[in-house]
PDB file of N, CA and C in Angstrom:
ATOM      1  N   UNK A   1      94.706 114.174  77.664  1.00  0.00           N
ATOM      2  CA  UNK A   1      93.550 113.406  78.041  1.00  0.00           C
ATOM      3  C   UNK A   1      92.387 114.318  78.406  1.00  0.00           C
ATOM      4  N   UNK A   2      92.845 115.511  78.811  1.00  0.00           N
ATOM      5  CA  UNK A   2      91.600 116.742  79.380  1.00  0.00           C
ATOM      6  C   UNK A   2      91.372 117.623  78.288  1.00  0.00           C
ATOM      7  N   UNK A   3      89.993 118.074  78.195  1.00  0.00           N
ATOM      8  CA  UNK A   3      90.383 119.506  77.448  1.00  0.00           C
ATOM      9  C   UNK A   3      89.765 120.727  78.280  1.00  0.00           C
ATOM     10  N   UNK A   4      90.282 121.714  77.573  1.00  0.00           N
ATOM     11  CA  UNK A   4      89.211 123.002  78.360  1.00  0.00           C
ATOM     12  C   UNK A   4      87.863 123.117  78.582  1.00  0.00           C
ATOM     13  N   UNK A   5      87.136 122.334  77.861  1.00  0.00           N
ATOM     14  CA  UNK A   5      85.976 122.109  78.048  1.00  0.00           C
ATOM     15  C   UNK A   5      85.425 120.937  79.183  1.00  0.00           C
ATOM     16  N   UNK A   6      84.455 121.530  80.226  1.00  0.00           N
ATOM     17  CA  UNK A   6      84.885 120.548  81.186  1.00  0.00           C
ATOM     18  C   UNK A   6      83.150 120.710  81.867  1.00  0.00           C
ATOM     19  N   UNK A   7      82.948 119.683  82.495  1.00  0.00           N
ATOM     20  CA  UNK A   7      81.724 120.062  83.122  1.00  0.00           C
ATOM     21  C   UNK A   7      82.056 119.768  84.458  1.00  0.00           C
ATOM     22  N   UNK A   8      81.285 119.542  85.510  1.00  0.00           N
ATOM     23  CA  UNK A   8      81.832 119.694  86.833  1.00  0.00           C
ATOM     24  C   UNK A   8      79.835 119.653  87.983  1.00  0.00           C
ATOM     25  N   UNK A   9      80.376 118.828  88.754  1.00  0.00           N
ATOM     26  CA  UNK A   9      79.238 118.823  90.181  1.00  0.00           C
ATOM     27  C   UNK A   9      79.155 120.075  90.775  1.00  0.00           C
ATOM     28  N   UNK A  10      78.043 120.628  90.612  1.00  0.00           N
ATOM     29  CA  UNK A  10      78.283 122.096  91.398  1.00  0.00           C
ATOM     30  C   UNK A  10      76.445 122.447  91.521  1.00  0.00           C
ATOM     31  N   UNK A  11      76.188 123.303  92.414  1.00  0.00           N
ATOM     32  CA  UNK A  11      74.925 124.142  92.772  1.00  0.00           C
ATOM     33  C   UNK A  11      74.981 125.038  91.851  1.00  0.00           C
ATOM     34  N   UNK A  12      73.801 125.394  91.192  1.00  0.00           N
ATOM     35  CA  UNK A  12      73.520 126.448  89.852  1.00  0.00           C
ATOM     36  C   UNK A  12      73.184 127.578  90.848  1.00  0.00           C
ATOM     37  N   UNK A  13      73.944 128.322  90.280  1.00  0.00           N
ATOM     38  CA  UNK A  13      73.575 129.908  90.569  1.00  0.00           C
ATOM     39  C   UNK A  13      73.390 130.619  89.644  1.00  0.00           C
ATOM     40  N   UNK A  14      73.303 131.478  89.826  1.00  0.00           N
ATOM     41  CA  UNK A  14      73.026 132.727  88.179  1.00  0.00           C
ATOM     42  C   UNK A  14      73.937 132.634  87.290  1.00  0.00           C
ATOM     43  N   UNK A  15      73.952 132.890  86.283  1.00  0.00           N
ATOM     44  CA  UNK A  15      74.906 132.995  85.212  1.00  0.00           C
ATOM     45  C   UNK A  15      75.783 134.095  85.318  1.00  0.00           C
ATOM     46  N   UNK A  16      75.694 135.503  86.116  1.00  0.00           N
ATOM     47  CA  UNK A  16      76.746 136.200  86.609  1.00  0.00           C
ATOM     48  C   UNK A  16      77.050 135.964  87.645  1.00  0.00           C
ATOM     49  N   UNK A  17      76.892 135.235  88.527  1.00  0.00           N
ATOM     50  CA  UNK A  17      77.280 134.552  89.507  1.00  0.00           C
ATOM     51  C   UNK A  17      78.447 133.713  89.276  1.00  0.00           C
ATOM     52  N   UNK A  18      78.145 132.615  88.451  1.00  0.00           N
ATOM     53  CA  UNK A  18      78.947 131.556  88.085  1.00  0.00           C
ATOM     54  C   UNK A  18      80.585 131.851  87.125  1.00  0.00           C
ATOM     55  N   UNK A  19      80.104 132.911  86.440  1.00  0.00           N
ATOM     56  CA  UNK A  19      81.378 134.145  85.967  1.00  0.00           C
ATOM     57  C   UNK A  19      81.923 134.464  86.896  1.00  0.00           C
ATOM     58  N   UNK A  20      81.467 134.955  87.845  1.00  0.00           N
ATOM     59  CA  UNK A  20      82.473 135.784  89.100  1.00  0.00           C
ATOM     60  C   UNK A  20      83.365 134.803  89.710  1.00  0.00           C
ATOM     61  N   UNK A  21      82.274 133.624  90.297  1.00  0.00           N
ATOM     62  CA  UNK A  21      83.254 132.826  91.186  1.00  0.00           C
ATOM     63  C   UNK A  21      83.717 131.751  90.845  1.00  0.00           C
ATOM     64  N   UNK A  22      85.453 131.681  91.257  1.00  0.00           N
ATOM     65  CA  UNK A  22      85.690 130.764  90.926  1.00  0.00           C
ATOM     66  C   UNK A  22      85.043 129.339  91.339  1.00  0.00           C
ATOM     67  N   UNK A  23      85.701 128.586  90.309  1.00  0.00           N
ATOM     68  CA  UNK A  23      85.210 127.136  90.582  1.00  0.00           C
ATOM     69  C   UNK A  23      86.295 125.816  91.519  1.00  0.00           C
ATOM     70  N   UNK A  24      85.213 125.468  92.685  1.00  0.00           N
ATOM     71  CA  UNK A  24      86.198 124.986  93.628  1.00  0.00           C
ATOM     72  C   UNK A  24      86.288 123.417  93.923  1.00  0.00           C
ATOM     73  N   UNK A  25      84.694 122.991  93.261  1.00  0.00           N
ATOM     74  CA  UNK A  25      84.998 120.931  93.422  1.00  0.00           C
ATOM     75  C   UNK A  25      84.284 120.886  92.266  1.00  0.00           C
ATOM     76  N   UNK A  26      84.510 119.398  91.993  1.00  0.00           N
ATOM     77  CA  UNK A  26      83.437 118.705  90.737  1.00  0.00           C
ATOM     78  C   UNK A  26      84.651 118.371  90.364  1.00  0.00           C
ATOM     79  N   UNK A  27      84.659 116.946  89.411  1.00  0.00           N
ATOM     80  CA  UNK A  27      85.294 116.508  88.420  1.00  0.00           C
ATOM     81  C   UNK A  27      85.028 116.781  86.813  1.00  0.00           C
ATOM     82  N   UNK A  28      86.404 117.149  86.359  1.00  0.00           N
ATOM     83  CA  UNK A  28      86.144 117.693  84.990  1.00  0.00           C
ATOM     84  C   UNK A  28      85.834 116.135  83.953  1.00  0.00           C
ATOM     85  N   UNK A  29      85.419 116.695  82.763  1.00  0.00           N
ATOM     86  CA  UNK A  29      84.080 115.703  82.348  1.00  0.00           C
ATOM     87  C   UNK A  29      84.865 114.658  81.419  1.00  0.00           C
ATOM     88  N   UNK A  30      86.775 114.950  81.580  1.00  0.00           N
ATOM     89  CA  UNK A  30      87.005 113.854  80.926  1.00  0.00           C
ATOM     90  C   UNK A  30      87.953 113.033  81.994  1.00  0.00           C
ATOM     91  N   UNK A  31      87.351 113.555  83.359  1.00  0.00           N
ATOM     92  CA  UNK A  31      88.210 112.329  84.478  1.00  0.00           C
ATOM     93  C   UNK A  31      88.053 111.146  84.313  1.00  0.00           C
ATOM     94  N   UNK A  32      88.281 110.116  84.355  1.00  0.00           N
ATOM     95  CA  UNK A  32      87.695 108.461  84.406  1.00  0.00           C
ATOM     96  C   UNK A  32      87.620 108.265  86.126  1.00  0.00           C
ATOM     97  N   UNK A  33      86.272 107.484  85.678  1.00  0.00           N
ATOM     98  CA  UNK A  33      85.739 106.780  86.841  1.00  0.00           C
ATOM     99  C   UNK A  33      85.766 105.621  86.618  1.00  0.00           C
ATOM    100  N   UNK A  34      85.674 105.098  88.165  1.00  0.00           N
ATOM    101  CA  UNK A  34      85.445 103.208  87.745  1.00  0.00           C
ATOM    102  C   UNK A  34      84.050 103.390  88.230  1.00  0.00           C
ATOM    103  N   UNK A  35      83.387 102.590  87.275  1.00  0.00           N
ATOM    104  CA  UNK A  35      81.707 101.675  87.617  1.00  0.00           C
ATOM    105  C   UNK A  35      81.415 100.562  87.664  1.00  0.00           C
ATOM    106  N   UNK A  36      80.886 100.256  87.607  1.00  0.00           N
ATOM    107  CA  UNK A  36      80.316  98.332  87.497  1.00  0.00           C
ATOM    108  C   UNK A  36      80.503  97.862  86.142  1.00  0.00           C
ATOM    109  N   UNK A  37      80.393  99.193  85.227  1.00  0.00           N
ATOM    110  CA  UNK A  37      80.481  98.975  83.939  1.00  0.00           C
ATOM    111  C   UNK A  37      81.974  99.091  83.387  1.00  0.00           C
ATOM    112  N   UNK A  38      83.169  99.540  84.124  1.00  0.00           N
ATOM    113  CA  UNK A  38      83.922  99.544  83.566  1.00  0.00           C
ATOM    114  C   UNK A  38      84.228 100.875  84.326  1.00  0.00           C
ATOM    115  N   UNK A  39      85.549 101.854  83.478  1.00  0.00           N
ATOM    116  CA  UNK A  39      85.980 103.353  83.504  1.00  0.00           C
ATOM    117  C   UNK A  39      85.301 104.165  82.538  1.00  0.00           C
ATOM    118  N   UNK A  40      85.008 104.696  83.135  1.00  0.00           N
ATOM    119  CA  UNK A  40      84.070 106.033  82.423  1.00  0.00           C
ATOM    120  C   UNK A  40      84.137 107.630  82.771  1.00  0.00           C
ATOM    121  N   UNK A  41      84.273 107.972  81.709  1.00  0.00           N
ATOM    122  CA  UNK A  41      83.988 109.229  81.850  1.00  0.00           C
ATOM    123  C   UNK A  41      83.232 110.149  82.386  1.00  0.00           C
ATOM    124  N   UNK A  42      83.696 111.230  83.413  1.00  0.00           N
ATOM    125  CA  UNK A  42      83.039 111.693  84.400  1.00  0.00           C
ATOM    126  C   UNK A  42      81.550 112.371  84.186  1.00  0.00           C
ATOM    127  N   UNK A  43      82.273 113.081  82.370  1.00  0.00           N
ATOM    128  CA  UNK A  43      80.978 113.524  82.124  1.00  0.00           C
ATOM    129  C   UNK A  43      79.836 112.735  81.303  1.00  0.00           C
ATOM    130  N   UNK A  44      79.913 111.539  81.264  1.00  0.00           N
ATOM    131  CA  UNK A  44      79.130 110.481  80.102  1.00  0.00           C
ATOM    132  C   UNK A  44      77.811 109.878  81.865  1.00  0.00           C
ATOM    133  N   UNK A  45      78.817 110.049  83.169  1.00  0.00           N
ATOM    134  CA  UNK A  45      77.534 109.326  83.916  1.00  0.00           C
ATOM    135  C   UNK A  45      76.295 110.318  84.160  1.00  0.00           C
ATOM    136  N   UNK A  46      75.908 109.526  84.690  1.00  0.00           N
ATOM    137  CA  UNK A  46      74.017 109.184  84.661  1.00  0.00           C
ATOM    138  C   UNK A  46      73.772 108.890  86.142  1.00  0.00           C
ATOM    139  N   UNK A  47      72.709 109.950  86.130  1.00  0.00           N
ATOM    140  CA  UNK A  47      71.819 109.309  87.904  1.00  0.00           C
ATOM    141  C   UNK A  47      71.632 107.524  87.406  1.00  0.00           C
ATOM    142  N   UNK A  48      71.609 107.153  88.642  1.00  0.00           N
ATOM    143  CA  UNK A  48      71.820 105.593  88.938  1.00  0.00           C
ATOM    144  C   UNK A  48      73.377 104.805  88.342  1.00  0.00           C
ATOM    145  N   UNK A  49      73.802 105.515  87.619  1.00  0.00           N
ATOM    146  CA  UNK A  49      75.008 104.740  87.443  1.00  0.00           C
ATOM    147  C   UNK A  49      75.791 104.625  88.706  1.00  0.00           C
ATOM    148  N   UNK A  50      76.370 103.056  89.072  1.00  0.00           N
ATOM    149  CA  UNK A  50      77.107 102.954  90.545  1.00  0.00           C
ATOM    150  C   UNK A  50      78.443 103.407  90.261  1.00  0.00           C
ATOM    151  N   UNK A  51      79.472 103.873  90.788  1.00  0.00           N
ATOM    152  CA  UNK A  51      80.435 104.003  90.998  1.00  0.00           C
ATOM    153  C   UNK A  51      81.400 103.594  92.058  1.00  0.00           C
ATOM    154  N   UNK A  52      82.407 103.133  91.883  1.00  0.00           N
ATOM    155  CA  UNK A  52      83.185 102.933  93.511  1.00  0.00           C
ATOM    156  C   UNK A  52      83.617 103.580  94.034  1.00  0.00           C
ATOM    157  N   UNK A  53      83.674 103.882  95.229  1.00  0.00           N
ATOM    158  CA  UNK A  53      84.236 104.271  96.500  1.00  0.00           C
ATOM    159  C   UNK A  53      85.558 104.507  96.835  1.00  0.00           C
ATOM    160  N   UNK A  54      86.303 105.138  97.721  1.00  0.00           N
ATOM    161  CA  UNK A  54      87.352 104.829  98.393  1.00  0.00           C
ATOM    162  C   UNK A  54      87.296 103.723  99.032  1.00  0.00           C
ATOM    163  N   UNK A  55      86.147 103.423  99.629  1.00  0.00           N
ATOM    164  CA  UNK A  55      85.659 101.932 100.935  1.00  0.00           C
ATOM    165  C   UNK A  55      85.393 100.596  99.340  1.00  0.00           C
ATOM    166  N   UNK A  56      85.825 100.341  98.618  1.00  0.00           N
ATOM    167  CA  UNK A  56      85.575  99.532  97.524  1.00  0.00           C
ATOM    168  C   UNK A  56      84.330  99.112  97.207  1.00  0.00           C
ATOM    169  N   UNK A  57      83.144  99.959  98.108  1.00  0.00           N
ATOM    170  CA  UNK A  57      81.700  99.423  97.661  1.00  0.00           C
ATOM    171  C   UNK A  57      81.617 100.344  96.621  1.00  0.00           C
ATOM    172  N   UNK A  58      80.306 100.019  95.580  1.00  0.00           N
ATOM    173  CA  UNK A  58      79.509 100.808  94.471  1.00  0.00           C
ATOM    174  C   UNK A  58      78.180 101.761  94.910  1.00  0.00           C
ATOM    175  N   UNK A  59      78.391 103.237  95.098  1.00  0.00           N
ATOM    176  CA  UNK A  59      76.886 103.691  95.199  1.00  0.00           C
ATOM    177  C   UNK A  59      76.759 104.272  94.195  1.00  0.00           C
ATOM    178  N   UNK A  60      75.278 103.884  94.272  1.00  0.00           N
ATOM    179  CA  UNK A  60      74.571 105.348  92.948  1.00  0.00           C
ATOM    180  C   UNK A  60      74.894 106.667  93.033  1.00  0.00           C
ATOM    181  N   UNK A  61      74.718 106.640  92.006  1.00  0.00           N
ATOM    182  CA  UNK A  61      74.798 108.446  91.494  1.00  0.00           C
ATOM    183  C   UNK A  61      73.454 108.933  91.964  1.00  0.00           C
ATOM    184  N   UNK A  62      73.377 109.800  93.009  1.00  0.00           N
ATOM    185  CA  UNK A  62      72.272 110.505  93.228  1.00  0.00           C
ATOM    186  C   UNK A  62      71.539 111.364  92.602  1.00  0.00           C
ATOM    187  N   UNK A  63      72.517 112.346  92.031  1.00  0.00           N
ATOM    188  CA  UNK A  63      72.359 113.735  91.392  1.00  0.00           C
ATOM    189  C   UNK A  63      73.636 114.122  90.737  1.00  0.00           C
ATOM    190  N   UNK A  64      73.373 114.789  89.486  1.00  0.00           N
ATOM    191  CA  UNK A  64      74.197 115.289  88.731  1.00  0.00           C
ATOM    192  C   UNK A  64      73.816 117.122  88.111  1.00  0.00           C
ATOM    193  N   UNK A  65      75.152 118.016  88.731  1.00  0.00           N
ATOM    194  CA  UNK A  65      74.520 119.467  87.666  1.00  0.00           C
ATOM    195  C   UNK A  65      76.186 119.554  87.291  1.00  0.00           C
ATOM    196  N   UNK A  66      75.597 119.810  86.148  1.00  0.00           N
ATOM    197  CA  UNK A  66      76.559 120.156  84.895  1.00  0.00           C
ATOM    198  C   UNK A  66      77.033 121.973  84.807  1.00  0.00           C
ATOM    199  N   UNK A  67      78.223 121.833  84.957  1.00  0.00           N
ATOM    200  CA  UNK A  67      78.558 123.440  84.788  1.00  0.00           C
ATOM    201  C   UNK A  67      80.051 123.622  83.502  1.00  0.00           C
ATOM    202  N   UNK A  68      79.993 124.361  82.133  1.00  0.00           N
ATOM    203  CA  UNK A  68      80.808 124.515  81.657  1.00  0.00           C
ATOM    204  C   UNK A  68      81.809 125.828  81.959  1.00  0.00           C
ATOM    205  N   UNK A  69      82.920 125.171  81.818  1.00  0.00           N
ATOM    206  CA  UNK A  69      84.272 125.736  82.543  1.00  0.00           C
ATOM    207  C   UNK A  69      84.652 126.860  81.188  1.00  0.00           C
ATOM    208  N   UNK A  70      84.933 127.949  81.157  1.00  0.00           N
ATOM    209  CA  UNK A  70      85.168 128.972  79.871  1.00  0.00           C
ATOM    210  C   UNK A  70      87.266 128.588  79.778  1.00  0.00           C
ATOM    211  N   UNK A  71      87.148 128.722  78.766  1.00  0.00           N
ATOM    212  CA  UNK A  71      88.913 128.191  78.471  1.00  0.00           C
ATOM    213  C   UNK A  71      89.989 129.334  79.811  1.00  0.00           C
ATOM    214  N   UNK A  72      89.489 130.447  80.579  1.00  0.00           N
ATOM    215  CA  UNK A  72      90.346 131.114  81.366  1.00  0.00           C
ATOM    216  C   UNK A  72      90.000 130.325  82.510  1.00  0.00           C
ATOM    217  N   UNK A  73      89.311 129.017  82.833  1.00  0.00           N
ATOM    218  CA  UNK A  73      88.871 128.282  84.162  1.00  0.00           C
ATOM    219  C   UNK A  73      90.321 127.561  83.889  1.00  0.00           C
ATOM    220  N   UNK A  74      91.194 126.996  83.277  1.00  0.00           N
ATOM    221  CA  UNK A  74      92.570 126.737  83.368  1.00  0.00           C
ATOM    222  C   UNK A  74      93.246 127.273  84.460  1.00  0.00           C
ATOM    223  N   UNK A  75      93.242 128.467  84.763  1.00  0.00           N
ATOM    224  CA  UNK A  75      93.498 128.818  86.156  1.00  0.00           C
ATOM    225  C   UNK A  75      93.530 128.638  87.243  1.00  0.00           C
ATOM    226  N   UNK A  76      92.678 127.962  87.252  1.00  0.00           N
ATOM    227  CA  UNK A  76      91.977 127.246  88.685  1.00  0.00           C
ATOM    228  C   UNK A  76      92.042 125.483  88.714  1.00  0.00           C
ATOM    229  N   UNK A  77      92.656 125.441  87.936  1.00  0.00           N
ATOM    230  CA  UNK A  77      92.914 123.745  87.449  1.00  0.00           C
ATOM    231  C   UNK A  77      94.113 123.372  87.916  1.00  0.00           C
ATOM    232  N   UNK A  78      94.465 122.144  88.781  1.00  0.00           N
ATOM    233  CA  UNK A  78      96.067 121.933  89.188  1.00  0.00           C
ATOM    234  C   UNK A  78      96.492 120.492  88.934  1.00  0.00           C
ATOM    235  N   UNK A  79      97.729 120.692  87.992  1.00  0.00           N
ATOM    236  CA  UNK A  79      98.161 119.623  87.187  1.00  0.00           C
ATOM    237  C   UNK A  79      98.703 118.244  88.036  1.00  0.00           C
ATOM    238  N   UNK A  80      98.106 117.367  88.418  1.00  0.00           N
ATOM    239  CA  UNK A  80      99.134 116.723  89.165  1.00  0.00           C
ATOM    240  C   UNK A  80      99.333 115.585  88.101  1.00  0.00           C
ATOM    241  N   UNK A  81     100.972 115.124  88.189  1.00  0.00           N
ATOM    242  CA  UNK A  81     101.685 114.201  87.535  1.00  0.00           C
ATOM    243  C   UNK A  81     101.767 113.001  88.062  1.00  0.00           C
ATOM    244  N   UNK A  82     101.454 111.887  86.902  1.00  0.00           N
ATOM    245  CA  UNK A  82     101.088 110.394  86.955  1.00  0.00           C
ATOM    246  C   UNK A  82     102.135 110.076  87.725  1.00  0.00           C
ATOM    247  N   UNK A  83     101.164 109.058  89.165  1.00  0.00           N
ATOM    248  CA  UNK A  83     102.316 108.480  89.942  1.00  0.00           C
ATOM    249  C   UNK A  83     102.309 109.298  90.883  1.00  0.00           C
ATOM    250  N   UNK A  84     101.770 110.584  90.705  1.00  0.00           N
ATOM    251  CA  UNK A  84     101.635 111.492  92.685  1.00  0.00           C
ATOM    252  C   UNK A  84     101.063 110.848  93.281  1.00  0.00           C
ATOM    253  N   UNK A  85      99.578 110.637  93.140  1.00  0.00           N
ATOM    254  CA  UNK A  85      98.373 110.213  93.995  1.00  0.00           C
ATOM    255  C   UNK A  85      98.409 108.693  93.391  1.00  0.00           C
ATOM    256  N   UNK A  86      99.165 107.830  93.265  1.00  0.00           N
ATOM    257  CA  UNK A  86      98.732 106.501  92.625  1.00  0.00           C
ATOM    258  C   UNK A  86      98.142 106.746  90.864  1.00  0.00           C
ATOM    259  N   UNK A  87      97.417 107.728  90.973  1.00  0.00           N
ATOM    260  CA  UNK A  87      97.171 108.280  89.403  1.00  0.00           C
ATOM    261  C   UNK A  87      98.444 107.340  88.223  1.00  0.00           C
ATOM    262  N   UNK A  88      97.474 106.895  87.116  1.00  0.00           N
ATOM    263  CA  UNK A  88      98.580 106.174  86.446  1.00  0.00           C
ATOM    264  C   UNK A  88      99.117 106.967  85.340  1.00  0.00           C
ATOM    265  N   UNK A  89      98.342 108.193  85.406  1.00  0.00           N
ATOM    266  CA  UNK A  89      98.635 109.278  84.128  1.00  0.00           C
ATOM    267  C   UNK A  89      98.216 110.621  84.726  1.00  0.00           C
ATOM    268  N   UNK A  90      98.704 111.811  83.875  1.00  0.00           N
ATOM    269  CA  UNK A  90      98.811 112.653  84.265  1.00  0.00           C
ATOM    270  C   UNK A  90      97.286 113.295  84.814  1.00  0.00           C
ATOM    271  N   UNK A  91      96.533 114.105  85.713  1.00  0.00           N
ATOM    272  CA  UNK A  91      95.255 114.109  86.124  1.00  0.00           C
ATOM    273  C   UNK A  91      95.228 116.028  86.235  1.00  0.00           C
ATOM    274  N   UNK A  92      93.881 116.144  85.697  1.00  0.00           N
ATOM    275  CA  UNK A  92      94.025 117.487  86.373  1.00  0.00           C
ATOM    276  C   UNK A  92      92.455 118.023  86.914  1.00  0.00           C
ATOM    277  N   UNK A  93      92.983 118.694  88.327  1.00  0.00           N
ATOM    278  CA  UNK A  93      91.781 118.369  88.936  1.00  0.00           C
ATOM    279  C   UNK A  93      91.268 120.420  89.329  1.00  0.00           C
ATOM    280  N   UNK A  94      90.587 120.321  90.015  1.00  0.00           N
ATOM    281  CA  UNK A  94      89.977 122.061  90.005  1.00  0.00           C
ATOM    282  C   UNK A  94      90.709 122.469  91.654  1.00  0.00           C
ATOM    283  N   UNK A  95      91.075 123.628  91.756  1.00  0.00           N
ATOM    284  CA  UNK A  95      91.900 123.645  92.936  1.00  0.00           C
ATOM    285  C   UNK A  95      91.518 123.364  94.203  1.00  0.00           C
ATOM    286  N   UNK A  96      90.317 123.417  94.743  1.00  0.00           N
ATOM    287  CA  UNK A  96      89.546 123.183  95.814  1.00  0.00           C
ATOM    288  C   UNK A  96      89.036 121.881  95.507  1.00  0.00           C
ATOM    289  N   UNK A  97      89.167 120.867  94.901  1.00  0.00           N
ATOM    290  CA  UNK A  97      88.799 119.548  95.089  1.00  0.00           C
ATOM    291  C   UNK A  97      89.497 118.750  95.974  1.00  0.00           C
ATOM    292  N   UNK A  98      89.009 118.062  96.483  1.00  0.00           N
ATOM    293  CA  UNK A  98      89.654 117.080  97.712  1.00  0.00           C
ATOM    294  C   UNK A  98      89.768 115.971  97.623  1.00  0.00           C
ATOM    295  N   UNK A  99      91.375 115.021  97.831  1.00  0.00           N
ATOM    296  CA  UNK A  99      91.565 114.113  97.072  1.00  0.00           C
ATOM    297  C   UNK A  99      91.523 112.790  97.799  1.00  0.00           C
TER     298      UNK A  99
END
């Protein structure tokens, strides 16, 4: 369902910057989200698109920065299996994301 190619919520820093350090939150760009519109793909939303909550309300998308993950960012990616977290399929998330 994922591939190596991934984009992710993050603060832009330099481009040797962003090489050096690893990458620690953001959702990769083929997570599904729920919206008003349905499940969508993490990387297809859009400022103003609503999304839900843990609390079951919908807020907007405030802001979005896009960062591509190089195929050795696998490293830093941790597999969890459908049915850990309620997840209905297998999910894989960046190691410092918080669930």
């Amino acid at each position: 369902m994922f591939r190596n190619e991934c984009t992710r919520i993050t603060t832009a820093g330099s481009a040797a910057n962003q090489r050096a350090m690893p990458i620690g939150t953001g959702l990769l760009a083929e997570t599904l989200v729920e919206t008003q519109n349905g499940w969508q793909a993490a990387g297809m939303l859009r400022m103003g698109d609503r999304v839900y909550t843990l609390d079951g309300g919908a807020a907007p998308v405030l802001g979005l920065d896009r960062q591509w993950i190089a195929h050795e960012g696998d490293r830093y990616l941790v597999q969890v299996p459908g049915g850990t977290i309620d997840n209905d399929a297998d999910l894989r998330l960046l190691a410092g994301q918080h669930v």
